[in-house]
C-alpha atoms as a PDB file:
ATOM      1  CA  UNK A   1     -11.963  -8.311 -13.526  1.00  0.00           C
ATOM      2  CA  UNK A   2      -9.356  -5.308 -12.517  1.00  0.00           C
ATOM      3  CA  UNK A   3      -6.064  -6.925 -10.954  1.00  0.00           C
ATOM      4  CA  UNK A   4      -6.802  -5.439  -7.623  1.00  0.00           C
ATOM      5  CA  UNK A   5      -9.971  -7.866  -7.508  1.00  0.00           C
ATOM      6  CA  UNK A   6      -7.953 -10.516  -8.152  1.00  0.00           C
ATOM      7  CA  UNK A   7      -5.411  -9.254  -5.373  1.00  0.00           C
ATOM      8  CA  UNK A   8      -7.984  -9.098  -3.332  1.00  0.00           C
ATOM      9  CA  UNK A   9      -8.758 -12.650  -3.377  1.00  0.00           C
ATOM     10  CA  UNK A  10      -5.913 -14.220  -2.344  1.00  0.00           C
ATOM     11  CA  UNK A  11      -3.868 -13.554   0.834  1.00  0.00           C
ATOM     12  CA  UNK A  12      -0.068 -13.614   1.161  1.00  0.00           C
ATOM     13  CA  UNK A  13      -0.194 -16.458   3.496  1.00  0.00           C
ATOM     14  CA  UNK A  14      -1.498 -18.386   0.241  1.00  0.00           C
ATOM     15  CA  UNK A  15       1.342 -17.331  -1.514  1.00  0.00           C
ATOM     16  CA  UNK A  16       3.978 -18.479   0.750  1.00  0.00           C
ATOM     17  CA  UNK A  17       4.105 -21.643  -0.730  1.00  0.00           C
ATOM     18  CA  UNK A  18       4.435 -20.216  -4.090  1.00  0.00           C
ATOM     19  CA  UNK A  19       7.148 -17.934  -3.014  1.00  0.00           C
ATOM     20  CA  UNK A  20       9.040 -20.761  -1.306  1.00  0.00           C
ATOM     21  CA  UNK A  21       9.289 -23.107  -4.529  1.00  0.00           C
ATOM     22  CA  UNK A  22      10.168 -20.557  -6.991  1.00  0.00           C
ATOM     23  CA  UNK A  23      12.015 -17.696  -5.297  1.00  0.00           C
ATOM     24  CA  UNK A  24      14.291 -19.546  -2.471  1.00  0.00           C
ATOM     25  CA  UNK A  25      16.953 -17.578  -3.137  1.00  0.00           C
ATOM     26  CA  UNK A  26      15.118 -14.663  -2.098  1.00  0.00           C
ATOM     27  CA  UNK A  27      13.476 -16.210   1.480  1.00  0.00           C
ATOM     28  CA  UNK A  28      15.769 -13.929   3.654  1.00  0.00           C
ATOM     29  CA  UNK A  29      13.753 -11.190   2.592  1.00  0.00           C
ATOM     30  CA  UNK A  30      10.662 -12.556   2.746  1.00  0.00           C
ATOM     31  CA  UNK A  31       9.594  -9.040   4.487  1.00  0.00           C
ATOM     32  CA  UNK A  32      10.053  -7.145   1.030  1.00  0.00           C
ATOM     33  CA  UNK A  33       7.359  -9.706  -0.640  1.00  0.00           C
ATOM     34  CA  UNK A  34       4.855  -9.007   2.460  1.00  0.00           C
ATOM     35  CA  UNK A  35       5.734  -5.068   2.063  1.00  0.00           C
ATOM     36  CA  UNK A  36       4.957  -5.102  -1.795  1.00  0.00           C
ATOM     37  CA  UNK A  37       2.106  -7.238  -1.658  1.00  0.00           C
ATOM     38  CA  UNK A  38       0.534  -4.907   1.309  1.00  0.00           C
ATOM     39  CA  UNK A  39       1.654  -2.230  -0.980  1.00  0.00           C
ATOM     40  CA  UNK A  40      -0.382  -3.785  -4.116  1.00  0.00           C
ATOM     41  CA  UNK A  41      -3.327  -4.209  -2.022  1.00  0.00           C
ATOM     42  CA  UNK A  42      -3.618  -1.016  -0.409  1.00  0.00           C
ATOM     43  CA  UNK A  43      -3.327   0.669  -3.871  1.00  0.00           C
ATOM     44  CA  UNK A  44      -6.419   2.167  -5.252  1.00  0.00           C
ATOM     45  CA  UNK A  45      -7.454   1.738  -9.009  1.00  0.00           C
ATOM     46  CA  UNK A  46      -7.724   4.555 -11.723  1.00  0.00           C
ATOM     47  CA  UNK A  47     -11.288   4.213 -12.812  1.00  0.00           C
ATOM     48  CA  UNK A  48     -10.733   6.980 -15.303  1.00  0.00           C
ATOM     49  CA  UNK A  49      -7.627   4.925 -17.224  1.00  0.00           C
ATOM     50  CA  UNK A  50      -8.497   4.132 -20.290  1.00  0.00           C
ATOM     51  CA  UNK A  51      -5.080   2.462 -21.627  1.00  0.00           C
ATOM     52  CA  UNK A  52      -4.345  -0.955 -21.440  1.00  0.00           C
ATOM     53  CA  UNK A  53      -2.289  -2.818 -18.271  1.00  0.00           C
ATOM     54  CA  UNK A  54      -0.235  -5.600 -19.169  1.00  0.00           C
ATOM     55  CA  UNK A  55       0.814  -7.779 -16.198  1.00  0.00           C
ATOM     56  CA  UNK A  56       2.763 -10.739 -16.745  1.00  0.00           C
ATOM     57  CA  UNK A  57       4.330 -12.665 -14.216  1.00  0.00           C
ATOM     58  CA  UNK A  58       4.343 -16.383 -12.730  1.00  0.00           C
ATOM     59  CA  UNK A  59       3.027 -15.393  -9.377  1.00  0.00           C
ATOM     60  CA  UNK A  60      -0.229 -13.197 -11.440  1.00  0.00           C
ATOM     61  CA  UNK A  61      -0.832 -16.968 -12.861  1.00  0.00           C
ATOM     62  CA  UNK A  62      -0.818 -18.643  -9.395  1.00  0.00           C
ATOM     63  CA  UNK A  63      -2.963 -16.308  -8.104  1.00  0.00           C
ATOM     64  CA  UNK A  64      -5.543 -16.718 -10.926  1.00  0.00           C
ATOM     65  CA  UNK A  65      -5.733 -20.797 -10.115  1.00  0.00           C
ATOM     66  CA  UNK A  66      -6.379 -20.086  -6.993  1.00  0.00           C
ATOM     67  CA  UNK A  67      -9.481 -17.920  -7.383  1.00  0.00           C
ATOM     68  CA  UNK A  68     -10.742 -20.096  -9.894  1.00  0.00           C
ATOM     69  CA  UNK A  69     -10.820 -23.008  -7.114  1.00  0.00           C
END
């Protein structure tokens, strides 16, 4: 599965509760999530890449437990 499928499963109205657990600090500017996540989705994927991608985050893992619901 290419991370924008996985993206593409979940919406960012999923992740609020994510985001307000583990980044509260950072709730004022909730608008810069929304605007990075809109930015993730919209982006189209290389087809041609043939490197490897290595994403690692706590919010990739969140997202992953939710499509596997």
């Amino acid at each position: 599965m290419m991370l924008k499928e996985l993206v593409m499963k979940v919406d960012f109205d999923s992740l609020l509760p994510y985001l307000e657990k583990w980044e509260n600090r950072h709730l004022d500017n909730i608008y810069a999530f929304r605007e990075a996540y809109d930015i993730l989705r919209g982006m189209e994927p290389d087809r041609d890449y043939r490197g490897k991608a290595t994403v690692t985050t706590s919010i990739l893992s969140f997202i992953v437990s939710h499509v596997r619901r």
